[in-house]
C-alpha atoms as a PDB file:
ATOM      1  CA  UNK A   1      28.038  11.144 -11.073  1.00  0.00           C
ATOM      2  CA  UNK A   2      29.498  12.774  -7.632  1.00  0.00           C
ATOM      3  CA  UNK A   3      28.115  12.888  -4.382  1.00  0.00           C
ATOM      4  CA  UNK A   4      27.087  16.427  -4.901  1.00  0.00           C
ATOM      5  CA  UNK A   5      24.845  16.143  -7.794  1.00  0.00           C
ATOM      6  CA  UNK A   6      22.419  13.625  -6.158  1.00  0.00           C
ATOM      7  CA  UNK A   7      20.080  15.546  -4.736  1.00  0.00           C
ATOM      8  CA  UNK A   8      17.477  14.309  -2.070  1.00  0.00           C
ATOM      9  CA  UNK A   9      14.366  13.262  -2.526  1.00  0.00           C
ATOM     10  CA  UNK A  10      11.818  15.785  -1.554  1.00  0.00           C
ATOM     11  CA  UNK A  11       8.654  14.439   0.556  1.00  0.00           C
ATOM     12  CA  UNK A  12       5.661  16.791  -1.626  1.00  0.00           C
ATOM     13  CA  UNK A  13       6.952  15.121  -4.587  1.00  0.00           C
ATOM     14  CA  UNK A  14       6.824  11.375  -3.269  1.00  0.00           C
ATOM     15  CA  UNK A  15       3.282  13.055  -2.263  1.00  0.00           C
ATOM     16  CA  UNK A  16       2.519  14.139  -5.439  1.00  0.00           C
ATOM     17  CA  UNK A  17       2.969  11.211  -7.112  1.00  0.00           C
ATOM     18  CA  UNK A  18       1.585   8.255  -4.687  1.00  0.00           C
ATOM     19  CA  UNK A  19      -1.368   9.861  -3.327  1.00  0.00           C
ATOM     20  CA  UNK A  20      -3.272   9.548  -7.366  1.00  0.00           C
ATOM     21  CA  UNK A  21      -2.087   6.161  -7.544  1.00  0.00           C
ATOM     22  CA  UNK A  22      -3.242   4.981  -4.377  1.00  0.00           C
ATOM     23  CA  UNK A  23      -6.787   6.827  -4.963  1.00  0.00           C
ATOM     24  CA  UNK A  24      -6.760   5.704  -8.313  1.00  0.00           C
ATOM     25  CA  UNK A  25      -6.194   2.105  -6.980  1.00  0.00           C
ATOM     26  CA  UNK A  26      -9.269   2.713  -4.501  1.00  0.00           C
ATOM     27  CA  UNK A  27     -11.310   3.900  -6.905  1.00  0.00           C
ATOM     28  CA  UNK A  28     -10.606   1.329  -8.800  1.00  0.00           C
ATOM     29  CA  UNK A  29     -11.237  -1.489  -6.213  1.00  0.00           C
ATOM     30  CA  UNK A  30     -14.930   0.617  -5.087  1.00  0.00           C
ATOM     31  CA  UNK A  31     -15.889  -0.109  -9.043  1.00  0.00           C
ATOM     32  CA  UNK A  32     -14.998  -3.673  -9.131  1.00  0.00           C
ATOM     33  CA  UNK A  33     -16.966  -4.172  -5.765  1.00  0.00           C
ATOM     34  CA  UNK A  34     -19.782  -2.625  -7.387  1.00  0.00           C
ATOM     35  CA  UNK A  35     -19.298  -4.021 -10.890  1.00  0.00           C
ATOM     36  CA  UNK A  36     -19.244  -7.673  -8.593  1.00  0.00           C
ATOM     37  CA  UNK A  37     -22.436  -6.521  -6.716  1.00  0.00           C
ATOM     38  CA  UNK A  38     -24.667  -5.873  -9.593  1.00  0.00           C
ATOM     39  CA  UNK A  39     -23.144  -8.999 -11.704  1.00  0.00           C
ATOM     40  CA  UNK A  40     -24.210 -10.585  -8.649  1.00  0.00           C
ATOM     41  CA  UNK A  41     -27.854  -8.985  -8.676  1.00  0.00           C
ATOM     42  CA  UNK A  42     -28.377  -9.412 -12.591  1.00  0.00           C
ATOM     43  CA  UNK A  43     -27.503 -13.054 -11.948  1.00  0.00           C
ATOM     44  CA  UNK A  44     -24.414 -13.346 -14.694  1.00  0.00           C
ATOM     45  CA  UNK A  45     -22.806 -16.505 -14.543  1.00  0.00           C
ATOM     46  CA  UNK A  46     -19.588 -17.733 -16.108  1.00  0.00           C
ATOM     47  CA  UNK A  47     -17.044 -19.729 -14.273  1.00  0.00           C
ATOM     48  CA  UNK A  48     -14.115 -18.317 -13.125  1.00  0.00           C
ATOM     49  CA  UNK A  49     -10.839 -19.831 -11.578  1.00  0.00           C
ATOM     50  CA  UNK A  50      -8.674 -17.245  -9.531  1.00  0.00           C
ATOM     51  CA  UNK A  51      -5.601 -17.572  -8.114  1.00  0.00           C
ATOM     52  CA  UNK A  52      -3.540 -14.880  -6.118  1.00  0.00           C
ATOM     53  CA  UNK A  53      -1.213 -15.242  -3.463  1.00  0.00           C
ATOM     54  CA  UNK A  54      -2.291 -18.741  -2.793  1.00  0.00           C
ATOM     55  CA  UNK A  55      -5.626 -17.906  -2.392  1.00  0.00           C
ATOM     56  CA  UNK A  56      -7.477 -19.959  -5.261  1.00  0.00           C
ATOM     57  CA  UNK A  57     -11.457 -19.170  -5.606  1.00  0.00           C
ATOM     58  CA  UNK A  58     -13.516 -20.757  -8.187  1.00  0.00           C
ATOM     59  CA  UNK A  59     -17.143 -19.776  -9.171  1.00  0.00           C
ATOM     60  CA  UNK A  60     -19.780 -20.502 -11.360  1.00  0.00           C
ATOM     61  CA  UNK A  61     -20.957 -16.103 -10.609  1.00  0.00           C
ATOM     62  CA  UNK A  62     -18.740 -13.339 -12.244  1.00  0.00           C
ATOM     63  CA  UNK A  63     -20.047 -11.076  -9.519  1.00  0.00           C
ATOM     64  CA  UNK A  64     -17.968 -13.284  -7.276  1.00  0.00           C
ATOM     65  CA  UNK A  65     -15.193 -13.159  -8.704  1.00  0.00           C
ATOM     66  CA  UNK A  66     -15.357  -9.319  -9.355  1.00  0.00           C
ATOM     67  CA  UNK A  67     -16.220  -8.916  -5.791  1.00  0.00           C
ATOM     68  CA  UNK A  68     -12.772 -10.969  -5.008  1.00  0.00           C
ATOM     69  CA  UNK A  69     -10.726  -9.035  -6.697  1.00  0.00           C
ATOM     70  CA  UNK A  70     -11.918  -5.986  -5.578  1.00  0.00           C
ATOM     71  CA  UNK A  71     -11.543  -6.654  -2.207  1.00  0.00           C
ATOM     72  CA  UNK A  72      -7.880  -7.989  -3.068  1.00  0.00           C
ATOM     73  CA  UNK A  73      -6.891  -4.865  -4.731  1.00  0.00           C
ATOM     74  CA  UNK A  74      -8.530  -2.677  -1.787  1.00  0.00           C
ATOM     75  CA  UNK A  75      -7.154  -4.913   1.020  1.00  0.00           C
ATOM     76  CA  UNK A  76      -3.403  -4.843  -0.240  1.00  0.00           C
ATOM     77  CA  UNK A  77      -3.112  -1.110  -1.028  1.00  0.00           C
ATOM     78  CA  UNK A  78      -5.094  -0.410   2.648  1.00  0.00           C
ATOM     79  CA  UNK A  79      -1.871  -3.160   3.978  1.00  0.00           C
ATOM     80  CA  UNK A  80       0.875  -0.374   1.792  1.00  0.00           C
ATOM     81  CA  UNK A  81      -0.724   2.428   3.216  1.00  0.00           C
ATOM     82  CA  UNK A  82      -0.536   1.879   6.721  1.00  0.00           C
ATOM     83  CA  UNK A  83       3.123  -0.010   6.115  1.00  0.00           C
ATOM     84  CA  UNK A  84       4.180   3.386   4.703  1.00  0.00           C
ATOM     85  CA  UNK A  85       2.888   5.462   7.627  1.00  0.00           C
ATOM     86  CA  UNK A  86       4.210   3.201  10.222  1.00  0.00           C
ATOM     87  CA  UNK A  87       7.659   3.387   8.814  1.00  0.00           C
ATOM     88  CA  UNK A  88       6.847   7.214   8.791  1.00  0.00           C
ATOM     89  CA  UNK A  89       5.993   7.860  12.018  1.00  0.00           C
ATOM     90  CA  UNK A  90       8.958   5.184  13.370  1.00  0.00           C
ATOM     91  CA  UNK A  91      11.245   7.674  11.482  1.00  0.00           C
ATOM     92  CA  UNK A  92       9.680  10.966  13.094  1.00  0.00           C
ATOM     93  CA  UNK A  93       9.929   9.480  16.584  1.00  0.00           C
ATOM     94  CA  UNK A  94      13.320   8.602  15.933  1.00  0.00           C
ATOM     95  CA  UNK A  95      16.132  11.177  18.079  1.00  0.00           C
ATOM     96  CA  UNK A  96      18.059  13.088  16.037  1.00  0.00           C
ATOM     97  CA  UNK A  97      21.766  11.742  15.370  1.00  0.00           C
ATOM     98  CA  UNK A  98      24.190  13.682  17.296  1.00  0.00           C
ATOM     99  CA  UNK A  99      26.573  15.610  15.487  1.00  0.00           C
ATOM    100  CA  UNK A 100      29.632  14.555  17.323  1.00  0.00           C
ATOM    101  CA  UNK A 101      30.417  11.489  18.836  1.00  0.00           C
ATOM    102  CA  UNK A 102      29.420  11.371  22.627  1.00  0.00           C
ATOM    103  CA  UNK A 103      32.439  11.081  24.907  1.00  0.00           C
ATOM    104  CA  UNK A 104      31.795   9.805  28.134  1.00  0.00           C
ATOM    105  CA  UNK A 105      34.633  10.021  30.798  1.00  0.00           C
ATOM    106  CA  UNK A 106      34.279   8.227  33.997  1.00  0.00           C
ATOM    107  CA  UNK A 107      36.995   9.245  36.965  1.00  0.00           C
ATOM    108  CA  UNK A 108      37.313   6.948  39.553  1.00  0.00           C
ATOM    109  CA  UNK A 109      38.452   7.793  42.938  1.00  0.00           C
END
């Protein structure tokens, strides 16, 4: 494969592709808060042991532990997001390259 076959990558299909993920991932997170909230208010119990990034939790309440891992999944794709616009915006703000080098001459008299 040459140079001039790779083609590159276009930003509305990046788009196209994360932005269902990440609300699929939210989504996903709101229904485990909820799911943890009304374990929580039915009083289910069954003991759980957790451990994610060296964060260990362990309950006797499934509602905890549903409300945990909601807030997990919510928390690190909010951390992505905002990663991904930073680097974003750090690229906009960057000046364009120049085309040709920059010669600087300096006469001294």
């Amino acid at each position: 494969m040459d140079e001039s076959s790779v083609r590159p990558i276009d930003g509305r299909m990046i788009k196209q592709i994360l932005l269902p993920m990440i609300l699929g991932v939210l989504i996903l997170g709101a229904l485990f808060g909820v799911l943890g909230v009304v374990l929580v208010f039915l009083g289910a119990k069954g003991s759980s042991h957790l451990v994610l990034f060296r964060q260990t939790i362990e309950t006797a309440d499934a509602g905890i532990s549903s409300i945990f891992l909601a807030s997990v999944i919510v928390i690190l794709t909010l951390r992505r997001i905002l990663q991904s616009v930073d680097k974003f915006i750090a690229t906009a703000m960057r000046p364009p390259a120049l085309s040709r080098p920059l010669l600087l001459s300096f006469h001294w008299e």
